[in-house]
N, C-alpha and C. Protein backbone atom coordinates (compact mmCIF):
# COMPACT_ATOMS: atom_id res chain seq x y z
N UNK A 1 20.60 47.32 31.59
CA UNK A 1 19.23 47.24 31.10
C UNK A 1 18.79 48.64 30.70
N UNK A 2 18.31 48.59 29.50
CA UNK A 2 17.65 50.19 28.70
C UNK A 2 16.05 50.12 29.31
N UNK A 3 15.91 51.40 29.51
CA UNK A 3 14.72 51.25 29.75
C UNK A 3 13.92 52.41 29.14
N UNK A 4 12.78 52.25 28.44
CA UNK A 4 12.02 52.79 27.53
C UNK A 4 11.28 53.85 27.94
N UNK A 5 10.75 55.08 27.53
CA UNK A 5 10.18 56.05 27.40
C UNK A 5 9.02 55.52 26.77
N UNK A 6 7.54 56.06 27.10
CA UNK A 6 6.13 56.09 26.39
C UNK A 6 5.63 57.30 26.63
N UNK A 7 5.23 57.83 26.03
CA UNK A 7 4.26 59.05 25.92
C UNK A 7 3.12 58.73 25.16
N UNK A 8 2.02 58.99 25.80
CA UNK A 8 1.00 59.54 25.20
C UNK A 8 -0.18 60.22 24.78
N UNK A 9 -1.37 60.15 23.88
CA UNK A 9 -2.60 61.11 24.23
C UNK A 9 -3.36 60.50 22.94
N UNK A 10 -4.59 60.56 23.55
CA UNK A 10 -5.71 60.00 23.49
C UNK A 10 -6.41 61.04 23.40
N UNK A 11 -7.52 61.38 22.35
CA UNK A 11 -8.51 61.84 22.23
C UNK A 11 -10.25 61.53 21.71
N UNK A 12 -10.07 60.37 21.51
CA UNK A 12 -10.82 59.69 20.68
C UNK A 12 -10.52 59.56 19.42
N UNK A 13 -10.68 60.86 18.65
CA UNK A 13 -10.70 60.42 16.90
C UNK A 13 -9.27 60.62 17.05
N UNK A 14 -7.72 61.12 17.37
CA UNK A 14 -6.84 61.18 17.37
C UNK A 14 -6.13 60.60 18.69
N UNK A 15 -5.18 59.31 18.32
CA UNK A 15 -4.06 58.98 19.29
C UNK A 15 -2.98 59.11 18.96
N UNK A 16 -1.89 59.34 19.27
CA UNK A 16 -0.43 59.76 19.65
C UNK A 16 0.45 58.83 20.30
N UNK A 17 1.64 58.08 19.69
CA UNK A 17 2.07 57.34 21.14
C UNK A 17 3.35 57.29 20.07
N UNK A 18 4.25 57.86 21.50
CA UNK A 18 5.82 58.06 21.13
C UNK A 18 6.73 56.97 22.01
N UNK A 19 7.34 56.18 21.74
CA UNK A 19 8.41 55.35 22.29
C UNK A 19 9.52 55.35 22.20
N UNK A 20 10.46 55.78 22.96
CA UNK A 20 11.84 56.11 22.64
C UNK A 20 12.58 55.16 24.01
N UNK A 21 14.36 54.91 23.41
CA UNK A 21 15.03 53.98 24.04
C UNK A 21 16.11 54.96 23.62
N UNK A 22 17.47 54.35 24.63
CA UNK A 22 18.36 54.77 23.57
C UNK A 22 18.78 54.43 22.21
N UNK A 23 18.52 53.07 22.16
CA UNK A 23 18.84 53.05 20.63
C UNK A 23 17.84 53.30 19.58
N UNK A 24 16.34 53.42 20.09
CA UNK A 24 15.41 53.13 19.10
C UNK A 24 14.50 54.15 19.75
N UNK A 25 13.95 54.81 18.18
CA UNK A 25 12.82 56.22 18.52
C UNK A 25 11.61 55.47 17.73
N UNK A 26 10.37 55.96 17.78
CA UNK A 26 9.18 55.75 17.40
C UNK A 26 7.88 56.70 17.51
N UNK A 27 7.49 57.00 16.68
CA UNK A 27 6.53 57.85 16.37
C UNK A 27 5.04 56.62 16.06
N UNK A 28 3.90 56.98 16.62
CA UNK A 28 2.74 56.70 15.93
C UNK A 28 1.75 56.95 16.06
N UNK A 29 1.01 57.73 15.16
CA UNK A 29 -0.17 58.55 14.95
C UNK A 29 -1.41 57.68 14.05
N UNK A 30 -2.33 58.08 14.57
CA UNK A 30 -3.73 57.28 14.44
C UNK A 30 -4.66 58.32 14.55
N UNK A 31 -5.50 58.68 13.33
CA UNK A 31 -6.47 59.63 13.30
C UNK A 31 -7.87 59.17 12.65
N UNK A 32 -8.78 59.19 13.47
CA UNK A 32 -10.30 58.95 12.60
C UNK A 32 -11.06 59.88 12.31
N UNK A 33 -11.63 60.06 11.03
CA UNK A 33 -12.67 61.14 10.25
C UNK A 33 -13.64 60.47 9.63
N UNK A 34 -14.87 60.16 10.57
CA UNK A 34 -16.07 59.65 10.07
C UNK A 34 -15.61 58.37 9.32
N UNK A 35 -15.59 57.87 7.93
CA UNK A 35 -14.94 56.84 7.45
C UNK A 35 -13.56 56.40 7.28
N UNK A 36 -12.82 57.43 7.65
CA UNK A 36 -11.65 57.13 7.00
C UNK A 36 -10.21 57.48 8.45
N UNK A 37 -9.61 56.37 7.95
CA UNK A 37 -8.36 56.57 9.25
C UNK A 37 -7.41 56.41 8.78
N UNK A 38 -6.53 57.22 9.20
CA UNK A 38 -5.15 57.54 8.92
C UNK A 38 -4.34 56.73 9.83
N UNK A 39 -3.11 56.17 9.28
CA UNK A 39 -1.78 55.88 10.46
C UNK A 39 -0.52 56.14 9.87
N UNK A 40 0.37 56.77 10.51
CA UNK A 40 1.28 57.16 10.08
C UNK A 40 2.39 56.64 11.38
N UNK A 41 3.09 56.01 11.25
CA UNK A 41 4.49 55.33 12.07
C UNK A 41 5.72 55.74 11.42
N UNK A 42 6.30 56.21 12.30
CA UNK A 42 7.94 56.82 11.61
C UNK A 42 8.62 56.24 13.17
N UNK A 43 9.67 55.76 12.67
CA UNK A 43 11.06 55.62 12.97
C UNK A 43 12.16 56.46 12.29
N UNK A 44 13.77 55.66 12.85
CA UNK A 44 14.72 55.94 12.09
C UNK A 44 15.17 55.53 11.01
N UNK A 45 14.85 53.90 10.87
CA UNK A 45 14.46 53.03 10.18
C UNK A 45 13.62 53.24 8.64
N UNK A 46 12.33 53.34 9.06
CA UNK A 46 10.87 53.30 8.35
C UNK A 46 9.80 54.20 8.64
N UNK A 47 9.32 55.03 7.48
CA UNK A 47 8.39 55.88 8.08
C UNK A 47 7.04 54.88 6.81
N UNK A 48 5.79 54.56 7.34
CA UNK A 48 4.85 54.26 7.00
C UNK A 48 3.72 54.85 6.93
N UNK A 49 2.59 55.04 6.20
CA UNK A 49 1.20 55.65 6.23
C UNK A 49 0.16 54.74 5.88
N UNK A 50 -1.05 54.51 6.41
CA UNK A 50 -1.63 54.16 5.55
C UNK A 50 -2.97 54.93 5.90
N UNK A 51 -3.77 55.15 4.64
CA UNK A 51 -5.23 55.10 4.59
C UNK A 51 -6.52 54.65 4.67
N UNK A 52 -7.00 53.88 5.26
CA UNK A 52 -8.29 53.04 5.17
C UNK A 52 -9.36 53.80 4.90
N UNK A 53 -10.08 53.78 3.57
CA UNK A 53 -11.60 54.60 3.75
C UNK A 53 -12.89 53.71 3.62
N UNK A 54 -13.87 53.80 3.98
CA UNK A 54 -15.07 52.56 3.69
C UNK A 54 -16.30 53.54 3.38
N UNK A 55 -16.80 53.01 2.22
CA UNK A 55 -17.62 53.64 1.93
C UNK A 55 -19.01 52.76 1.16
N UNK A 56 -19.94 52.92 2.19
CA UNK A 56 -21.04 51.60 1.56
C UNK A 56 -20.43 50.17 1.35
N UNK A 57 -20.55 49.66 0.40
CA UNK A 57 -19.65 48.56 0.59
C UNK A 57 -18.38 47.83 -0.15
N UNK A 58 -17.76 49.14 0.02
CA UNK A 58 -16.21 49.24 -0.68
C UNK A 58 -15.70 49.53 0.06
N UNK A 59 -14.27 49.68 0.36
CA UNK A 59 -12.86 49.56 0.90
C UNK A 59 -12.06 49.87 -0.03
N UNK A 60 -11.10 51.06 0.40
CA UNK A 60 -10.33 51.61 -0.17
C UNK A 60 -8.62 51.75 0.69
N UNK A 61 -7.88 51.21 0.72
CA UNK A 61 -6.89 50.92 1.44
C UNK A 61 -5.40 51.02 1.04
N UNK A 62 -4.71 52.19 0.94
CA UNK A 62 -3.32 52.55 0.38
C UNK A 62 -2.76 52.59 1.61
N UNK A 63 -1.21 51.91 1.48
CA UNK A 63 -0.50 51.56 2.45
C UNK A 63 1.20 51.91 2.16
N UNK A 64 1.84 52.80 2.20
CA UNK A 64 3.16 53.60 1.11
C UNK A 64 3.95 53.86 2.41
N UNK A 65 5.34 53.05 1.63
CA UNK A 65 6.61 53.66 2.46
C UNK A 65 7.27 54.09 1.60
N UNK A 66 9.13 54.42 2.04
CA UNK A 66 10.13 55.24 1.09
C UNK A 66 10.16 53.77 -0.39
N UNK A 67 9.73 52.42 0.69
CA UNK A 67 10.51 51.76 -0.56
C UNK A 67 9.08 50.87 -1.37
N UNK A 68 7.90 50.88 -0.56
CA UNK A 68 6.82 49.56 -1.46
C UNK A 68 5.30 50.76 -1.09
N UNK A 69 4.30 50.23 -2.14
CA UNK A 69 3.47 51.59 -2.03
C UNK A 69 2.57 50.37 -2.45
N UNK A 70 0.90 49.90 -2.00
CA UNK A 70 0.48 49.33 -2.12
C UNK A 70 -1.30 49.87 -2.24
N UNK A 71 -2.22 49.30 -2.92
CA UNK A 71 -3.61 49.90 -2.91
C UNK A 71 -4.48 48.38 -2.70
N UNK A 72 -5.27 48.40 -2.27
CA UNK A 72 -6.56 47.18 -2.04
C UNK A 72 -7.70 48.01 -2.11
N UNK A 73 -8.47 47.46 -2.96
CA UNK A 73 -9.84 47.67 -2.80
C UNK A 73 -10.91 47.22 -2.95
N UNK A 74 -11.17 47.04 -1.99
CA UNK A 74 -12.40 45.62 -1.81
C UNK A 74 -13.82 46.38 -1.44
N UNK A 75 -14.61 45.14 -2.51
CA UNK A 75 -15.43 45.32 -2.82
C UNK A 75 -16.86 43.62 -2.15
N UNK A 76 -17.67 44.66 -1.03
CA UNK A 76 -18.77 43.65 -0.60
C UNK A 76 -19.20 43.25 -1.51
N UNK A 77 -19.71 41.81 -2.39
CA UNK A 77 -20.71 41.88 -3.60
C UNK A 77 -21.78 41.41 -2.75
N UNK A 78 -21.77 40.57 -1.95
CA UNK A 78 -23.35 40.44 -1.19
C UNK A 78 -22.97 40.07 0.19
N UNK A 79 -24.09 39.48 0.96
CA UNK A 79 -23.79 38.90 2.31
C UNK A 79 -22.83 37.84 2.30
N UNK A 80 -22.29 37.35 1.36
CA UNK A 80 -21.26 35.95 1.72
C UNK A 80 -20.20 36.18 0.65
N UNK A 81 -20.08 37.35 -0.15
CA UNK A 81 -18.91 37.10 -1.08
C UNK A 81 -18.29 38.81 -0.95
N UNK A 82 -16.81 38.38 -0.57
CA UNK A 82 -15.83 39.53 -1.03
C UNK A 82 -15.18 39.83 -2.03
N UNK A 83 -14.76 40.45 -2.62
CA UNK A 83 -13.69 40.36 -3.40
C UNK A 83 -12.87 41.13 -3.40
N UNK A 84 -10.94 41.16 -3.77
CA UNK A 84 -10.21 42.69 -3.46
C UNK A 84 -9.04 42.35 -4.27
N UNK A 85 -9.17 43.05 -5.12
CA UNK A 85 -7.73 43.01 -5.85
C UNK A 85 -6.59 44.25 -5.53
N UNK A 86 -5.62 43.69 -5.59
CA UNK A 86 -4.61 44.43 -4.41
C UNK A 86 -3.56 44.92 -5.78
N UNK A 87 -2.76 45.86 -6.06
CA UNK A 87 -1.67 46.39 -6.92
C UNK A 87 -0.36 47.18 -5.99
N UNK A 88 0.54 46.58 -6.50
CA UNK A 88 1.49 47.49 -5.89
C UNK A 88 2.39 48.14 -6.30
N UNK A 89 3.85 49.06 -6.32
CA UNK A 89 4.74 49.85 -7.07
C UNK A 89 5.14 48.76 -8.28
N UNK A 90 5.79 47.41 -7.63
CA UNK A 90 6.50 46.74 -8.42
C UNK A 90 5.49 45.97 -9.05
N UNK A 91 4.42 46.46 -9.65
CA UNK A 91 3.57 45.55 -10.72
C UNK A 91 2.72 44.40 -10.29
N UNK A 92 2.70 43.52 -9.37
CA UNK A 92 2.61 42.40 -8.71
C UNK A 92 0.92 42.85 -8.34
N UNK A 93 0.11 42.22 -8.74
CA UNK A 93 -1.02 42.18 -8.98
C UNK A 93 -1.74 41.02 -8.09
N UNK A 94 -2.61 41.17 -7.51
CA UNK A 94 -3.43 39.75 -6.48
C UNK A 94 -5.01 39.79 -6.91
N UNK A 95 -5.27 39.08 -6.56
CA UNK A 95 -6.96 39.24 -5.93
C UNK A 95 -7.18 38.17 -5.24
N UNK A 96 -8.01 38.63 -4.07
CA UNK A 96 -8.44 37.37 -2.93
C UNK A 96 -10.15 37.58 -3.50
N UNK A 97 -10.75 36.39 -3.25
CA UNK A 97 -12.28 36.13 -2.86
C UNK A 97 -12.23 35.34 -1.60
N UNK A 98 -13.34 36.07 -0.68
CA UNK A 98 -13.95 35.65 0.45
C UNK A 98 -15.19 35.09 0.98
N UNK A 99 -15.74 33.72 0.67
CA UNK A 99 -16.95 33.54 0.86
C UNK A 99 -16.78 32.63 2.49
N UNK A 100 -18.22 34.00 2.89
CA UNK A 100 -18.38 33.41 4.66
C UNK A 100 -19.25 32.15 3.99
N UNK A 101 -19.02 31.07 4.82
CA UNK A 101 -19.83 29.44 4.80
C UNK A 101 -20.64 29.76 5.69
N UNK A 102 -20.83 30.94 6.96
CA UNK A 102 -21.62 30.47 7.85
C UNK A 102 -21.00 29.86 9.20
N UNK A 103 -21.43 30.14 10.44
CA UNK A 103 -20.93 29.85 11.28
C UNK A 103 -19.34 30.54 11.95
N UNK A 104 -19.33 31.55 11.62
CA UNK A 104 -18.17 32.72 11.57
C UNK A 104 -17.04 32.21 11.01
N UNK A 105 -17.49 30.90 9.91
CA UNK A 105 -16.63 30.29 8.64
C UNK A 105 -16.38 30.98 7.75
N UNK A 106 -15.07 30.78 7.01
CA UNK A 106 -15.38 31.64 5.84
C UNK A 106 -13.83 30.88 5.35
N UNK A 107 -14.25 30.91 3.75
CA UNK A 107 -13.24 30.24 2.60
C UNK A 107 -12.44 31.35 1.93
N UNK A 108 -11.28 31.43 2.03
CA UNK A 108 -10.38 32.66 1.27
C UNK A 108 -9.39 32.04 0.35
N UNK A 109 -9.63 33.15 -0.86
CA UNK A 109 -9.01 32.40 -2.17
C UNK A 109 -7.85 33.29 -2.93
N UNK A 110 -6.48 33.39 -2.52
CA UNK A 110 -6.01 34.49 -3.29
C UNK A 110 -5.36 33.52 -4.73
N UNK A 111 -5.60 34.90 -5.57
CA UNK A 111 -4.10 34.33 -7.13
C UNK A 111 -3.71 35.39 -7.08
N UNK A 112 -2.12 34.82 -7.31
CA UNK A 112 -1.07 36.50 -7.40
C UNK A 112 -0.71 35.79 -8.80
């Protein structure tokens, strides 16, 4: 039986947490700045980042590894309707709409 290593640290706007085995290492970092948070996860495998920023009532959300690189940005239009059209490296284009019904209901509509 392997048994795992954790490290970590906590600061509030910055966490840290390392997991290592023998066969498997892990890195993951989590940073907040007023709107916007960072995560960054590396392995041996996969190293990942992403960005979340919010600003009034937009969303700005890039999400990039070595191999797929992705952007969303969604946009509140009122109290019951979302909308977010998503683009990624390989062209592939989406958009979801989100209308809450009420009652912590809500109808979601993607076309890719």
């Amino acid at each position: 039986e392997e048994a795992d290593v954790v490290l970590g640290y906590d600061n509030g706007s910055t966490n840290v947490r390392l997991t290592a085995s023998a066969d498997n290492q892990e890195v993951n970092v989590k940073h907040s700045l007023d709107n916007t948070k960072i995560e960054l996860t590396a392995s041996a495998d996969n190293q990942e980042i992403s960005i979340d920023h919010q600003m009034d009532n937009t969303n700005i959300r890039l999400t990039a590894s070595a191999d797929n690189q992705e952007v969303t940005i969604s946009q509140q239009l009122d109290a019951n309707n979302r909308v977010a059209p998503t683009i990624n490296n390989r062209g592939d284009i989406s958009v979801e709409w989100e209308r809450s019904l009420g009652d912590d209901s809500t109808l979601t509509a993607r076309l890719k």
